[in-house]
PDB file of N, CA and C in Angstrom:
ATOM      1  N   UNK A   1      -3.123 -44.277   2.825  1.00  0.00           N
ATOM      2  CA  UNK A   1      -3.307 -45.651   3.226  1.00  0.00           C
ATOM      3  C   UNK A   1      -3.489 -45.753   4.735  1.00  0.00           C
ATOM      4  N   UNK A   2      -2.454 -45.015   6.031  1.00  0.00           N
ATOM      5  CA  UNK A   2      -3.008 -45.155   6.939  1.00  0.00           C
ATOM      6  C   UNK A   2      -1.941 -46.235   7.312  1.00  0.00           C
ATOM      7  N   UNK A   3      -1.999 -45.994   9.140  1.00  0.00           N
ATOM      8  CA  UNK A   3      -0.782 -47.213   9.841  1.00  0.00           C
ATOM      9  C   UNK A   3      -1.944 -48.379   9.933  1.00  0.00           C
ATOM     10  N   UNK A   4      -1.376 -49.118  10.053  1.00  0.00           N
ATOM     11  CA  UNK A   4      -2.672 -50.555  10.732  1.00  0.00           C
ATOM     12  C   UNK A   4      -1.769 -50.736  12.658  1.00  0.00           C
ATOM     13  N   UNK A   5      -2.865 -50.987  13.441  1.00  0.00           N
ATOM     14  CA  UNK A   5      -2.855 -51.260  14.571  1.00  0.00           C
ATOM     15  C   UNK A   5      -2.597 -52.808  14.427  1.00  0.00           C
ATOM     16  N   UNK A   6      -1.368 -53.179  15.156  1.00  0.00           N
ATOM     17  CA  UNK A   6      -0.958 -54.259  15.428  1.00  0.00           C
ATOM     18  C   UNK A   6      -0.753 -54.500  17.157  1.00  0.00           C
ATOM     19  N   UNK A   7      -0.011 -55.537  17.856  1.00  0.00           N
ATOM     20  CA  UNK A   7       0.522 -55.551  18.694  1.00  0.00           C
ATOM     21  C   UNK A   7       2.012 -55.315  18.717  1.00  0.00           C
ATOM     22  N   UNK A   8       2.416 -54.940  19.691  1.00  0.00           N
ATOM     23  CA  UNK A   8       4.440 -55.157  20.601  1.00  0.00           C
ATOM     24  C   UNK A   8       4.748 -56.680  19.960  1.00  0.00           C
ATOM     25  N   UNK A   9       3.701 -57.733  20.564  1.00  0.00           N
ATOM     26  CA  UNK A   9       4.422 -59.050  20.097  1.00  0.00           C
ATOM     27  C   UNK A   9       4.062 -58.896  18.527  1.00  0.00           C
ATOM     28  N   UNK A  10       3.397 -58.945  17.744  1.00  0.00           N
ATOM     29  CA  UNK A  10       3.054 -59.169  16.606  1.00  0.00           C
ATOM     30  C   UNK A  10       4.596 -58.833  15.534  1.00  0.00           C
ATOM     31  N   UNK A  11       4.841 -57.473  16.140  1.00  0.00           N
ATOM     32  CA  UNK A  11       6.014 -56.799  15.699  1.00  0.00           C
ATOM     33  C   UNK A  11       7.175 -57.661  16.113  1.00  0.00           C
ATOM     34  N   UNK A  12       7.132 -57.748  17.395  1.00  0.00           N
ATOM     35  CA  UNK A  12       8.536 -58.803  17.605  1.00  0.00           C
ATOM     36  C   UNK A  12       8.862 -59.885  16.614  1.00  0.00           C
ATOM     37  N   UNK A  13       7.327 -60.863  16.580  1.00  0.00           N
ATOM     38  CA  UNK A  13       7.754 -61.742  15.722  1.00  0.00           C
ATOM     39  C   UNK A  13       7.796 -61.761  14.705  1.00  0.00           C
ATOM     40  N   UNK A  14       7.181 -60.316  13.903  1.00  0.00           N
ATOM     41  CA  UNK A  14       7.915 -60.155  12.385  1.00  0.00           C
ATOM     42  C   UNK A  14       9.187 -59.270  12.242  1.00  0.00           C
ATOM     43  N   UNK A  15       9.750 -58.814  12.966  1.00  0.00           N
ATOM     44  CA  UNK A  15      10.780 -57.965  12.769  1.00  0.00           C
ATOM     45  C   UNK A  15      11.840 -58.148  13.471  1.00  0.00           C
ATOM     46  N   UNK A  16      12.553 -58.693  13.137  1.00  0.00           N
ATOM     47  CA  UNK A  16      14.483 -59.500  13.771  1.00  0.00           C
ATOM     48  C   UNK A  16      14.969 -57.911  14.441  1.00  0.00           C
ATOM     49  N   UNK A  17      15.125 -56.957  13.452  1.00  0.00           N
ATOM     50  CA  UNK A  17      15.593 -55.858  13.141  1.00  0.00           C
ATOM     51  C   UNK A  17      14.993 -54.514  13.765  1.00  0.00           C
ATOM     52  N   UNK A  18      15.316 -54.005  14.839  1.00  0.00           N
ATOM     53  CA  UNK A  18      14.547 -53.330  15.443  1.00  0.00           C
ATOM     54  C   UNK A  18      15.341 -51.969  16.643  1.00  0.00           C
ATOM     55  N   UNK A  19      14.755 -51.171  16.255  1.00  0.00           N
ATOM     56  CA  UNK A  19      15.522 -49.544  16.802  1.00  0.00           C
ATOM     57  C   UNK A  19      14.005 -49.394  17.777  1.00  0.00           C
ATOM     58  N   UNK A  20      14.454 -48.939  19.434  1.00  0.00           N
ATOM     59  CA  UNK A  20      13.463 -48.457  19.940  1.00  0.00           C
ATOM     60  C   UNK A  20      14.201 -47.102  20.412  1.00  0.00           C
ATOM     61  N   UNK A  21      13.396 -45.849  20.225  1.00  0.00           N
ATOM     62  CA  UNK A  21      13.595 -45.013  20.525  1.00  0.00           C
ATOM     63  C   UNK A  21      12.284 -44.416  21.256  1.00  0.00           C
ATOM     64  N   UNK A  22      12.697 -43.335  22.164  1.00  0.00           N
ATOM     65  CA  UNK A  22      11.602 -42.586  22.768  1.00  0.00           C
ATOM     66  C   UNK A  22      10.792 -41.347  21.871  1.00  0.00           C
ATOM     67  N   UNK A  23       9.481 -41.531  22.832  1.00  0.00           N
ATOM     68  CA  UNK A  23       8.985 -40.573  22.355  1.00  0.00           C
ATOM     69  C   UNK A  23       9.875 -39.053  21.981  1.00  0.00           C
ATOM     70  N   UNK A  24       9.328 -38.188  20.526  1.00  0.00           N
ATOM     71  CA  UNK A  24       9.761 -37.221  20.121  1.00  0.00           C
ATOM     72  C   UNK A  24      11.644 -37.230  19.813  1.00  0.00           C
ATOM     73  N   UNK A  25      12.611 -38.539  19.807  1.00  0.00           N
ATOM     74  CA  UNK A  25      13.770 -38.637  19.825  1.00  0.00           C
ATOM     75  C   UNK A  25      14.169 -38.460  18.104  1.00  0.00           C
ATOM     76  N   UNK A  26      13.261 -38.833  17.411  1.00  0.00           N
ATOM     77  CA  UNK A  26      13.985 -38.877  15.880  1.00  0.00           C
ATOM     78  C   UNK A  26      12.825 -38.167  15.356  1.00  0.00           C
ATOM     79  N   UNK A  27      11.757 -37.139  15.663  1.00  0.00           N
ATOM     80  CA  UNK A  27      10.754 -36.284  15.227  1.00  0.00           C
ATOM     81  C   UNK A  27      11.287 -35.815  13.502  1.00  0.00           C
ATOM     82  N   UNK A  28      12.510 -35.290  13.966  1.00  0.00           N
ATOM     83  CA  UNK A  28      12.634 -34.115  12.518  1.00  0.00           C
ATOM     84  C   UNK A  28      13.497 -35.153  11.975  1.00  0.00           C
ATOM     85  N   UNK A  29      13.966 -36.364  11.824  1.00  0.00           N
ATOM     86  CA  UNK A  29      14.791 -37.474  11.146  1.00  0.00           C
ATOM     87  C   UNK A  29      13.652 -38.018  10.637  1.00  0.00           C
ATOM     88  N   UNK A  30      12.306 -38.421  11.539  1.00  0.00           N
ATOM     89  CA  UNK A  30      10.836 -39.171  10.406  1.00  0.00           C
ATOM     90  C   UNK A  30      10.160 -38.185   9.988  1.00  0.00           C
ATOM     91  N   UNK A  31      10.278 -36.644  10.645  1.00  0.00           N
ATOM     92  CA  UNK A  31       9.341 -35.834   9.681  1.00  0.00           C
ATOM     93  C   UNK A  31       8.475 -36.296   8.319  1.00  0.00           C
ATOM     94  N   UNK A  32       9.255 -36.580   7.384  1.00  0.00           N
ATOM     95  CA  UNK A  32       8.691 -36.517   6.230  1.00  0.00           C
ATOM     96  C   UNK A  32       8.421 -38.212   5.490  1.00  0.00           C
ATOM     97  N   UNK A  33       7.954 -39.405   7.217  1.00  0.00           N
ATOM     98  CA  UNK A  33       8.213 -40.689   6.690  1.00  0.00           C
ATOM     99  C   UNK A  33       6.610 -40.948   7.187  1.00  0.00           C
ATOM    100  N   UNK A  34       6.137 -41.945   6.532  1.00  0.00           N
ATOM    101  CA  UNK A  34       5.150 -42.182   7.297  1.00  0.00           C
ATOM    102  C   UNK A  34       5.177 -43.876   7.927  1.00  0.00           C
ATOM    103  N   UNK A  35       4.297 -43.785   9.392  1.00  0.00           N
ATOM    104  CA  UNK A  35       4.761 -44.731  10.538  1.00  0.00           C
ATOM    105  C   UNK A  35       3.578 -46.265   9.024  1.00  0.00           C
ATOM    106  N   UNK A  36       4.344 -47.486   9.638  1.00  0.00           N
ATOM    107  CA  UNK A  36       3.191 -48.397   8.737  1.00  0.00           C
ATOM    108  C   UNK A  36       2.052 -48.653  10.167  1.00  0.00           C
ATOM    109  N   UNK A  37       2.722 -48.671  11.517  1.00  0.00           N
ATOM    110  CA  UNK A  37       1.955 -49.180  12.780  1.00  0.00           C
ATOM    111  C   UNK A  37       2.061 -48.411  13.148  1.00  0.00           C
ATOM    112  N   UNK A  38       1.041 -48.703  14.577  1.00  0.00           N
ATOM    113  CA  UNK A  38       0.917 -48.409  15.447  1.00  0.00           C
ATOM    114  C   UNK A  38       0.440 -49.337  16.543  1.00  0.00           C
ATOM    115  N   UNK A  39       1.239 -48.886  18.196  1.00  0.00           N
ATOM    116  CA  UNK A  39       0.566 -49.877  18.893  1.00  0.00           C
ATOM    117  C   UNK A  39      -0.443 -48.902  19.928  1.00  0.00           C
ATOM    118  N   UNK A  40      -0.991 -49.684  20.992  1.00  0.00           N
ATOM    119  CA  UNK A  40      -1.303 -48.903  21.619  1.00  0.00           C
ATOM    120  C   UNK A  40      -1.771 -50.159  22.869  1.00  0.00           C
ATOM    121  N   UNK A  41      -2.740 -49.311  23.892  1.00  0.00           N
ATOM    122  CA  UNK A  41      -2.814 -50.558  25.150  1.00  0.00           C
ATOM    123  C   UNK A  41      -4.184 -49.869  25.792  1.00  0.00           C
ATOM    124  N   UNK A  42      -4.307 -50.614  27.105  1.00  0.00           N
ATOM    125  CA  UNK A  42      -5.505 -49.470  27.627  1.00  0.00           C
ATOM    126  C   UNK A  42      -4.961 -47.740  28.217  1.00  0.00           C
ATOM    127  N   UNK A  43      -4.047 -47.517  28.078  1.00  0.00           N
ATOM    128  CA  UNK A  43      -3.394 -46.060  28.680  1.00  0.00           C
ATOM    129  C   UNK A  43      -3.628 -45.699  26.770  1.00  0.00           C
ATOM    130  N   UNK A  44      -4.217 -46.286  26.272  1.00  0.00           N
ATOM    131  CA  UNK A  44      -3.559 -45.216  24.897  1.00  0.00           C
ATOM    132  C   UNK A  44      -3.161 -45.648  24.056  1.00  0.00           C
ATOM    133  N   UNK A  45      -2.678 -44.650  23.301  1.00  0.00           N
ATOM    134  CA  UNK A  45      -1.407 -44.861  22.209  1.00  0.00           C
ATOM    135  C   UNK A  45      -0.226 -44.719  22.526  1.00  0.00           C
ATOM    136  N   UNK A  46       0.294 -46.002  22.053  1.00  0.00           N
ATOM    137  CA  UNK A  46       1.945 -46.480  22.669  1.00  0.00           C
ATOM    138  C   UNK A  46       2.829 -45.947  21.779  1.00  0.00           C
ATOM    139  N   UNK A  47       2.920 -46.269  20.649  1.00  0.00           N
ATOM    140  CA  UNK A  47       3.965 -46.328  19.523  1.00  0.00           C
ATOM    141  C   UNK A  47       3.738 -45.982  18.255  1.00  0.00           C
ATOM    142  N   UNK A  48       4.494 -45.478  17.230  1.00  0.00           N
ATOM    143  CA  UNK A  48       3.987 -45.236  15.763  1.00  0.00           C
ATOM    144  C   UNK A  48       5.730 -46.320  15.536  1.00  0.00           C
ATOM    145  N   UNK A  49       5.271 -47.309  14.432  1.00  0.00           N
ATOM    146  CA  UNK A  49       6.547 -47.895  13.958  1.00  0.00           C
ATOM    147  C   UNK A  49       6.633 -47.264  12.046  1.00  0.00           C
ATOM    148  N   UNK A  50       8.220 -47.504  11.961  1.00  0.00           N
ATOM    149  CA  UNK A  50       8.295 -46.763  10.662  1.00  0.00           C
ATOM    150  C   UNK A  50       9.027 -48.348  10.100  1.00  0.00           C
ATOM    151  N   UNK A  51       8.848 -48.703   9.014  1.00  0.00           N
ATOM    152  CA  UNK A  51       9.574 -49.779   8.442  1.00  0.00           C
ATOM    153  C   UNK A  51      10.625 -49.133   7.188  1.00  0.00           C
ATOM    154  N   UNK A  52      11.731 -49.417   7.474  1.00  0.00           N
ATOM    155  CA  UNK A  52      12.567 -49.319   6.419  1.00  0.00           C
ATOM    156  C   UNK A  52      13.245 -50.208   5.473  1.00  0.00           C
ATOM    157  N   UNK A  53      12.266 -51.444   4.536  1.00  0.00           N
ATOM    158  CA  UNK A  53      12.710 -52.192   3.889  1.00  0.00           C
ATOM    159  C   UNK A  53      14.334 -52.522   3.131  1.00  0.00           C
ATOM    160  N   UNK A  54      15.069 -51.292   3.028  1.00  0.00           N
ATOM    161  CA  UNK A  54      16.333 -51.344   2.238  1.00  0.00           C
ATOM    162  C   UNK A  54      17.313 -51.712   3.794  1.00  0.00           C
ATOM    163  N   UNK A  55      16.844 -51.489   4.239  1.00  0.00           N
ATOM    164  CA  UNK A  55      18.000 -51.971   5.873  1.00  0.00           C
ATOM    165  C   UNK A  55      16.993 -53.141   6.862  1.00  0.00           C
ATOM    166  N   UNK A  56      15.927 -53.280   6.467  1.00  0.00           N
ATOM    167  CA  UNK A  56      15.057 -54.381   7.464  1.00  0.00           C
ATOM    168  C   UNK A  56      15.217 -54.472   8.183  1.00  0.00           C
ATOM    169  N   UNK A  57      15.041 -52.619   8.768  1.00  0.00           N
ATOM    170  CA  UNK A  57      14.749 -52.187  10.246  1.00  0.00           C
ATOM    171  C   UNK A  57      13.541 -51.758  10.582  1.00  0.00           C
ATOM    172  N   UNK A  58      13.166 -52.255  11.432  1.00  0.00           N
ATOM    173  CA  UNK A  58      12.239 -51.062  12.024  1.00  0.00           C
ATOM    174  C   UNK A  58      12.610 -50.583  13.071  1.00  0.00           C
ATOM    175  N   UNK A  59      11.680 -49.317  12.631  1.00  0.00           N
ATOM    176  CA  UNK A  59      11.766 -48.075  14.193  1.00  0.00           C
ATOM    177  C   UNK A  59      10.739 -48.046  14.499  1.00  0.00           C
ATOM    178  N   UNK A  60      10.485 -47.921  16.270  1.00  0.00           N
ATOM    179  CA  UNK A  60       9.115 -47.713  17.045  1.00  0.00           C
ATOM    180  C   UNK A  60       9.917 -46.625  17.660  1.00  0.00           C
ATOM    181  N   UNK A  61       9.189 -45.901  17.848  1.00  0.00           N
ATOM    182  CA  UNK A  61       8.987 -44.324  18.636  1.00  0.00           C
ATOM    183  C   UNK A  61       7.936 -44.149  19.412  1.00  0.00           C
ATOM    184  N   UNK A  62       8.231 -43.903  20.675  1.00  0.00           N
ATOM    185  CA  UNK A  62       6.677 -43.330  21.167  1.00  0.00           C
ATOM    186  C   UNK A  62       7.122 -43.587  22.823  1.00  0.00           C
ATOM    187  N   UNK A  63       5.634 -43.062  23.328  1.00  0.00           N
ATOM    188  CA  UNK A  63       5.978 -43.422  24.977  1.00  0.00           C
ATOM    189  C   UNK A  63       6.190 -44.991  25.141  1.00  0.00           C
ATOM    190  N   UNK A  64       5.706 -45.696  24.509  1.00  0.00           N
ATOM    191  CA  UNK A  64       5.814 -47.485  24.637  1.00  0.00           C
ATOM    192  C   UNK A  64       6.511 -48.018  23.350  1.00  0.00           C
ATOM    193  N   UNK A  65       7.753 -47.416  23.172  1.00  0.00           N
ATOM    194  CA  UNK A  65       7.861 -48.112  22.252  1.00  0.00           C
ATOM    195  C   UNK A  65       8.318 -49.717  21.770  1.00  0.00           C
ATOM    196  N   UNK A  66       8.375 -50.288  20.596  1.00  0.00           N
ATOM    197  CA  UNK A  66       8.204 -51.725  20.872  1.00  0.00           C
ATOM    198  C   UNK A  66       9.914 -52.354  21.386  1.00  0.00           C
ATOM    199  N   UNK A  67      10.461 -53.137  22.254  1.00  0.00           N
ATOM    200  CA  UNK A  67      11.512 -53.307  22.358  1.00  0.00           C
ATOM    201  C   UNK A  67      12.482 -53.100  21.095  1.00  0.00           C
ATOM    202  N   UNK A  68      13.593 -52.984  21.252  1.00  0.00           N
ATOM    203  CA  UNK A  68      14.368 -52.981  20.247  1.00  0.00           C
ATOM    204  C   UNK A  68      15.763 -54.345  19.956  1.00  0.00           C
ATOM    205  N   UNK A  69      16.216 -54.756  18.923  1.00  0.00           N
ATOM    206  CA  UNK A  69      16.967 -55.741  19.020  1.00  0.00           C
ATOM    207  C   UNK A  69      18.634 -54.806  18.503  1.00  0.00           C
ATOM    208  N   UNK A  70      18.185 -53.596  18.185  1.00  0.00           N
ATOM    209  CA  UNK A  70      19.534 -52.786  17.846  1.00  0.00           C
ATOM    210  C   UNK A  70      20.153 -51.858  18.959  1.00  0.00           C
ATOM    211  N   UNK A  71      21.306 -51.991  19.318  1.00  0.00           N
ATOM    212  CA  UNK A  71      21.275 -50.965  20.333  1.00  0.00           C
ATOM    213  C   UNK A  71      22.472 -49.704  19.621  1.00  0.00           C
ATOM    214  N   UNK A  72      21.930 -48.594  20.112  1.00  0.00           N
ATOM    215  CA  UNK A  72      22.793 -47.271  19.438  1.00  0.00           C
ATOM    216  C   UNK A  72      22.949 -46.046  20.188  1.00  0.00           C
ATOM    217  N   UNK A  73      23.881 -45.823  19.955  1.00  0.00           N
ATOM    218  CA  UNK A  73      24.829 -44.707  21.062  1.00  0.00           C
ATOM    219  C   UNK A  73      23.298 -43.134  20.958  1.00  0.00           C
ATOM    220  N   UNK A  74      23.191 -42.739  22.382  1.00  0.00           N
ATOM    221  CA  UNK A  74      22.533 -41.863  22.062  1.00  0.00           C
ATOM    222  C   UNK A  74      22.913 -40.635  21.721  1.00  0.00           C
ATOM    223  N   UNK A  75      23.984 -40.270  21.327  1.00  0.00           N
ATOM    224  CA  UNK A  75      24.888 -39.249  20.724  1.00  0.00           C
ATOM    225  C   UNK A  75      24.555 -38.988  18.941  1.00  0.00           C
ATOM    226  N   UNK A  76      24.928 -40.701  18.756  1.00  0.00           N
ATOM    227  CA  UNK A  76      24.865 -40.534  17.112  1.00  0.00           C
ATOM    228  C   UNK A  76      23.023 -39.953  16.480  1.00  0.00           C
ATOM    229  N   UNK A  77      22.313 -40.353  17.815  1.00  0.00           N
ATOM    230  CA  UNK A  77      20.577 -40.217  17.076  1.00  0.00           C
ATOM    231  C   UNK A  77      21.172 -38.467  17.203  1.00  0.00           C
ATOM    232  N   UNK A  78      21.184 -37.616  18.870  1.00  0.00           N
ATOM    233  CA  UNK A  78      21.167 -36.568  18.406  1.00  0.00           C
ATOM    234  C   UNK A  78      22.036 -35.867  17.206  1.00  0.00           C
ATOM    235  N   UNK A  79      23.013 -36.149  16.805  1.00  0.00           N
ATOM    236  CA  UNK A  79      24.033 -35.702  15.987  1.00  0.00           C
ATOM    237  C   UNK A  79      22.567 -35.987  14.460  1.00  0.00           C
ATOM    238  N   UNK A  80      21.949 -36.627  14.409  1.00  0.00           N
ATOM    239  CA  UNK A  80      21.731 -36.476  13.197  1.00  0.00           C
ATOM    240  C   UNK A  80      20.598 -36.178  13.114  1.00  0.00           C
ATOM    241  N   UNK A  81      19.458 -36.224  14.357  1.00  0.00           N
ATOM    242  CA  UNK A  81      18.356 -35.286  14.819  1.00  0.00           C
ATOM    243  C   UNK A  81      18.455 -33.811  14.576  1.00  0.00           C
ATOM    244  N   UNK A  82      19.448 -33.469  15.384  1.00  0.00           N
ATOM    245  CA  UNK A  82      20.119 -31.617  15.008  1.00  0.00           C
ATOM    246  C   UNK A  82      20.238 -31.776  13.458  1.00  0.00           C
ATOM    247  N   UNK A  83      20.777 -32.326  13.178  1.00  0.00           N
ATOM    248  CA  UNK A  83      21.052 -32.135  11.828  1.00  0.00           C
ATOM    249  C   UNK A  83      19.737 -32.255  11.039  1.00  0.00           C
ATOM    250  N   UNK A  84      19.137 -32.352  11.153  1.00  0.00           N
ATOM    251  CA  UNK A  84      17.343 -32.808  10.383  1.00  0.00           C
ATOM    252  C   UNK A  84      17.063 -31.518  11.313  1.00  0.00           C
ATOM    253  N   UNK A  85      16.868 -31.030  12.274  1.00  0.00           N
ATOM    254  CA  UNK A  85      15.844 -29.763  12.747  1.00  0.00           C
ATOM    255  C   UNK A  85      16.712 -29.000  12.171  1.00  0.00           C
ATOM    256  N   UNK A  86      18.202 -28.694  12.067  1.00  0.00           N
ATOM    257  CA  UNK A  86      18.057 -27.525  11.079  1.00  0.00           C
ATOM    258  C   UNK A  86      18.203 -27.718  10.099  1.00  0.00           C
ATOM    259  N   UNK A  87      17.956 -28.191   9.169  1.00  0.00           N
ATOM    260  CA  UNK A  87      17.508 -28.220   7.831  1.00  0.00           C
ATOM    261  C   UNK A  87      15.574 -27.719   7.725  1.00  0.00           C
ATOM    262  N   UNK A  88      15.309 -28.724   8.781  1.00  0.00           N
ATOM    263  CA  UNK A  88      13.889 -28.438   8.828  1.00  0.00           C
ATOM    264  C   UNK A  88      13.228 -27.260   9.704  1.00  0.00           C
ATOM    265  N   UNK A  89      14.151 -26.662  10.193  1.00  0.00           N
ATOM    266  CA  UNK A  89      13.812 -25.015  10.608  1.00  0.00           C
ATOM    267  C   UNK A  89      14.455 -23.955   9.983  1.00  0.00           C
ATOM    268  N   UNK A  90      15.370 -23.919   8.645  1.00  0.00           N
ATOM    269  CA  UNK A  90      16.204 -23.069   8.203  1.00  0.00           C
ATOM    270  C   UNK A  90      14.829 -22.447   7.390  1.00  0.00           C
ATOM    271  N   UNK A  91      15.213 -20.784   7.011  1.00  0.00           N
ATOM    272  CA  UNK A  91      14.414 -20.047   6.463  1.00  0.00           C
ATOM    273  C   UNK A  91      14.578 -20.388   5.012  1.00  0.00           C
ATOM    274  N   UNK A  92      13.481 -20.472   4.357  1.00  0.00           N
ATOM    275  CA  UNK A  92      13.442 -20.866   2.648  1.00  0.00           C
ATOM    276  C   UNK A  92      12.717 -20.399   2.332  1.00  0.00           C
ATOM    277  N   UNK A  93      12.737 -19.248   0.730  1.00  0.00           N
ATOM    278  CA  UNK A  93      11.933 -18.809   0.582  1.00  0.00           C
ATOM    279  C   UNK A  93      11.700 -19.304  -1.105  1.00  0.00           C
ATOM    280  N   UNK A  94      12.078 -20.313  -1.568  1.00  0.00           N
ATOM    281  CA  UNK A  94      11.973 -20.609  -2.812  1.00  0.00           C
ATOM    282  C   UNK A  94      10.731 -21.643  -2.711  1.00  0.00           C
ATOM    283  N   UNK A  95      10.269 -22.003  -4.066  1.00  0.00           N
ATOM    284  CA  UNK A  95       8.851 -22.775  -4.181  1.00  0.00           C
ATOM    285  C   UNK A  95       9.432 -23.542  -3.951  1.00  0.00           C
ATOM    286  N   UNK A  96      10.423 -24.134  -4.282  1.00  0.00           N
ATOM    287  CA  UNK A  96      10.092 -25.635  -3.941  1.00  0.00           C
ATOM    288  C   UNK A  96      11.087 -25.876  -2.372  1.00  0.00           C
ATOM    289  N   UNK A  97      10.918 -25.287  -1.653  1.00  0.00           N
ATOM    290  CA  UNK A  97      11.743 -25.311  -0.378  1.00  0.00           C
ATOM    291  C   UNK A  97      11.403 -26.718   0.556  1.00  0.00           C
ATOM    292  N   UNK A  98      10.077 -27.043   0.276  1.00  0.00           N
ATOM    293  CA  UNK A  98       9.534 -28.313   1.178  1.00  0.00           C
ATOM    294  C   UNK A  98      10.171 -29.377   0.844  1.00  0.00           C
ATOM    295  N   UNK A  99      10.141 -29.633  -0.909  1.00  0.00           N
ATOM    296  CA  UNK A  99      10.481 -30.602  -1.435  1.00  0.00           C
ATOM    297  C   UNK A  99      12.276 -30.529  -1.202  1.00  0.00           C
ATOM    298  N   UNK A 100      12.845 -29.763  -0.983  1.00  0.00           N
ATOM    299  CA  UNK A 100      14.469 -29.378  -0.536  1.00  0.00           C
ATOM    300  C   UNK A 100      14.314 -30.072   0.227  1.00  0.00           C
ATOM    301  N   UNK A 101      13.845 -29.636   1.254  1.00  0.00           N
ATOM    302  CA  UNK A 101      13.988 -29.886   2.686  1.00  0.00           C
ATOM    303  C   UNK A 101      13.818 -31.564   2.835  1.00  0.00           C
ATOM    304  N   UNK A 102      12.685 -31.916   2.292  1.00  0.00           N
ATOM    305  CA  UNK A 102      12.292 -33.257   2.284  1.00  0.00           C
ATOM    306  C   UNK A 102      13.355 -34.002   1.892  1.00  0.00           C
ATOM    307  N   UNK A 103      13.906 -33.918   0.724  1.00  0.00           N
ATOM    308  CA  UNK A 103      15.095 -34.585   0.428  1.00  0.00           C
ATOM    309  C   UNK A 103      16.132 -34.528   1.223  1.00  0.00           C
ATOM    310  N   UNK A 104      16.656 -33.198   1.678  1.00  0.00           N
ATOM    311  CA  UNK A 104      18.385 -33.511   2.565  1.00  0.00           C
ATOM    312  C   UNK A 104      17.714 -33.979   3.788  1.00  0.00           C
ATOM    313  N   UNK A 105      16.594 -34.191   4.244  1.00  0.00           N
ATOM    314  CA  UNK A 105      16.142 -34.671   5.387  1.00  0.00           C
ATOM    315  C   UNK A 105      16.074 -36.310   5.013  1.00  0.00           C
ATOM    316  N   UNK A 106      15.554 -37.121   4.153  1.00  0.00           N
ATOM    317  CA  UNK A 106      15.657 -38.352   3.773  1.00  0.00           C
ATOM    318  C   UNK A 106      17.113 -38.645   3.582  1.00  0.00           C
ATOM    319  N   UNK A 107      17.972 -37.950   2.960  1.00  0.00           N
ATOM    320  CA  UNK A 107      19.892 -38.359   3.054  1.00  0.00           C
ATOM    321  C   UNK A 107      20.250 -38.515   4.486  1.00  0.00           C
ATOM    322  N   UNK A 108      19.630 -37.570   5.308  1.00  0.00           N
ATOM    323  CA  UNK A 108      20.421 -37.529   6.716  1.00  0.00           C
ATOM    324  C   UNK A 108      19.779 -39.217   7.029  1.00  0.00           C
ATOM    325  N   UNK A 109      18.737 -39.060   6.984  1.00  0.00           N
ATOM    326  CA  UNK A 109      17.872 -40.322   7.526  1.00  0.00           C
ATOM    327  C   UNK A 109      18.705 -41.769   7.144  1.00  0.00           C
ATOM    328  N   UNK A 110      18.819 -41.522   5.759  1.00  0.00           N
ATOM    329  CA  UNK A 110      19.591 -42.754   5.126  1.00  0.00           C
ATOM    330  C   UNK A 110      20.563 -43.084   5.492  1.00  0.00           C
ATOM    331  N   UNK A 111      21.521 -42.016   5.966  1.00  0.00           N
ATOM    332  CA  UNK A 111      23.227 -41.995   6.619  1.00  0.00           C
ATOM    333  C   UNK A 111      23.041 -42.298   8.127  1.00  0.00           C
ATOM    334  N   UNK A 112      21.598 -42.091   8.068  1.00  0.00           N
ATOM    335  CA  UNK A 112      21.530 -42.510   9.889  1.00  0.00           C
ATOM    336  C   UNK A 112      21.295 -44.041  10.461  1.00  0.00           C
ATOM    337  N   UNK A 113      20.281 -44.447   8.972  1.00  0.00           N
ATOM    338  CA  UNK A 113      20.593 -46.210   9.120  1.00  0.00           C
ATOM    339  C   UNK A 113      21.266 -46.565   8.673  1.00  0.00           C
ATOM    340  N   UNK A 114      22.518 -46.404   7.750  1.00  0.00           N
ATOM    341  CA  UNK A 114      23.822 -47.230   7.680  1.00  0.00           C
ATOM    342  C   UNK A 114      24.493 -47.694   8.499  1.00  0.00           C
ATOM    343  N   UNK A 115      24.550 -45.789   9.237  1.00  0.00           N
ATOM    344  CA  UNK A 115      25.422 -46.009  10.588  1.00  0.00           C
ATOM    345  C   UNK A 115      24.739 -47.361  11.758  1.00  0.00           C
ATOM    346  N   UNK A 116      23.177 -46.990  12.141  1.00  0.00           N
ATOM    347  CA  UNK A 116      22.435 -47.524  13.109  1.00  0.00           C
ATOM    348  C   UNK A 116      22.962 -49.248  12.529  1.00  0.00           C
ATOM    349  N   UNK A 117      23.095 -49.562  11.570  1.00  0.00           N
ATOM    350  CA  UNK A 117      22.504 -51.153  10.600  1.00  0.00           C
ATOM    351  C   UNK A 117      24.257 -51.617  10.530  1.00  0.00           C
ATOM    352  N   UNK A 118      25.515 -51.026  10.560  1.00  0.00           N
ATOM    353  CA  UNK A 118      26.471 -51.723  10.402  1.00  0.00           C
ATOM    354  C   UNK A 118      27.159 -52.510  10.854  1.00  0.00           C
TER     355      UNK A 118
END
């Protein structure tokens, strides 16, 4: 399907709910998500946003990303970042190792917006 290009404001005014993080900060936590947006400006591409309907958050990531209305300790992102790169760098040699991986990587993710959303 593909992100659709929106604006920063467009997003503001649909989304109450909102995590801004920097570029490459939650890489191996969205690994396996795909962004619905993207923004961008005349320098470029700003942002990829990820929507998470069951918590009606969104996340923007990127060098511009879109303000945020959530604020969160930057300890708890790495604590559960590490925790997603090694899962997603551990050696696997079984067939279905991706689809492993994909999953305890979506649990961490999930335990990461409870925490982020409570």
């Amino acid at each position: 399907m593909g992100k659709a290009k929106v604006t920063a404001k467009w997003i503001r005014e649909n989304y109450s709910k909102r995590l801004s993080v920097g570029y490459c900060a939650v890489q191996f936590l969205l690994r396996y998500e795909e962004p619905v947006y993207y923004t961008c400006g005349s320098s470029g591409w700003y942002s990829d946003n990820y929507y998470f309907p069951e918590y009606n958050l969104l996340i923007s990531t990127g060098y511009n990303p879109v303000s945020g209305t959530i604020k969160t300790d930057c300890n708890l992102i790495d604590k559960y970042e590490k925790q997603a790169r090694a899962v997603i760098e551990s050696p696997c040699s079984d067939f279905n190792s991706r689809e492993r991986k994909a999953f305890s990587v979506s649990q961490l993710l999930d335990k990461f917006l409870q925490e982020v959303t409570k």
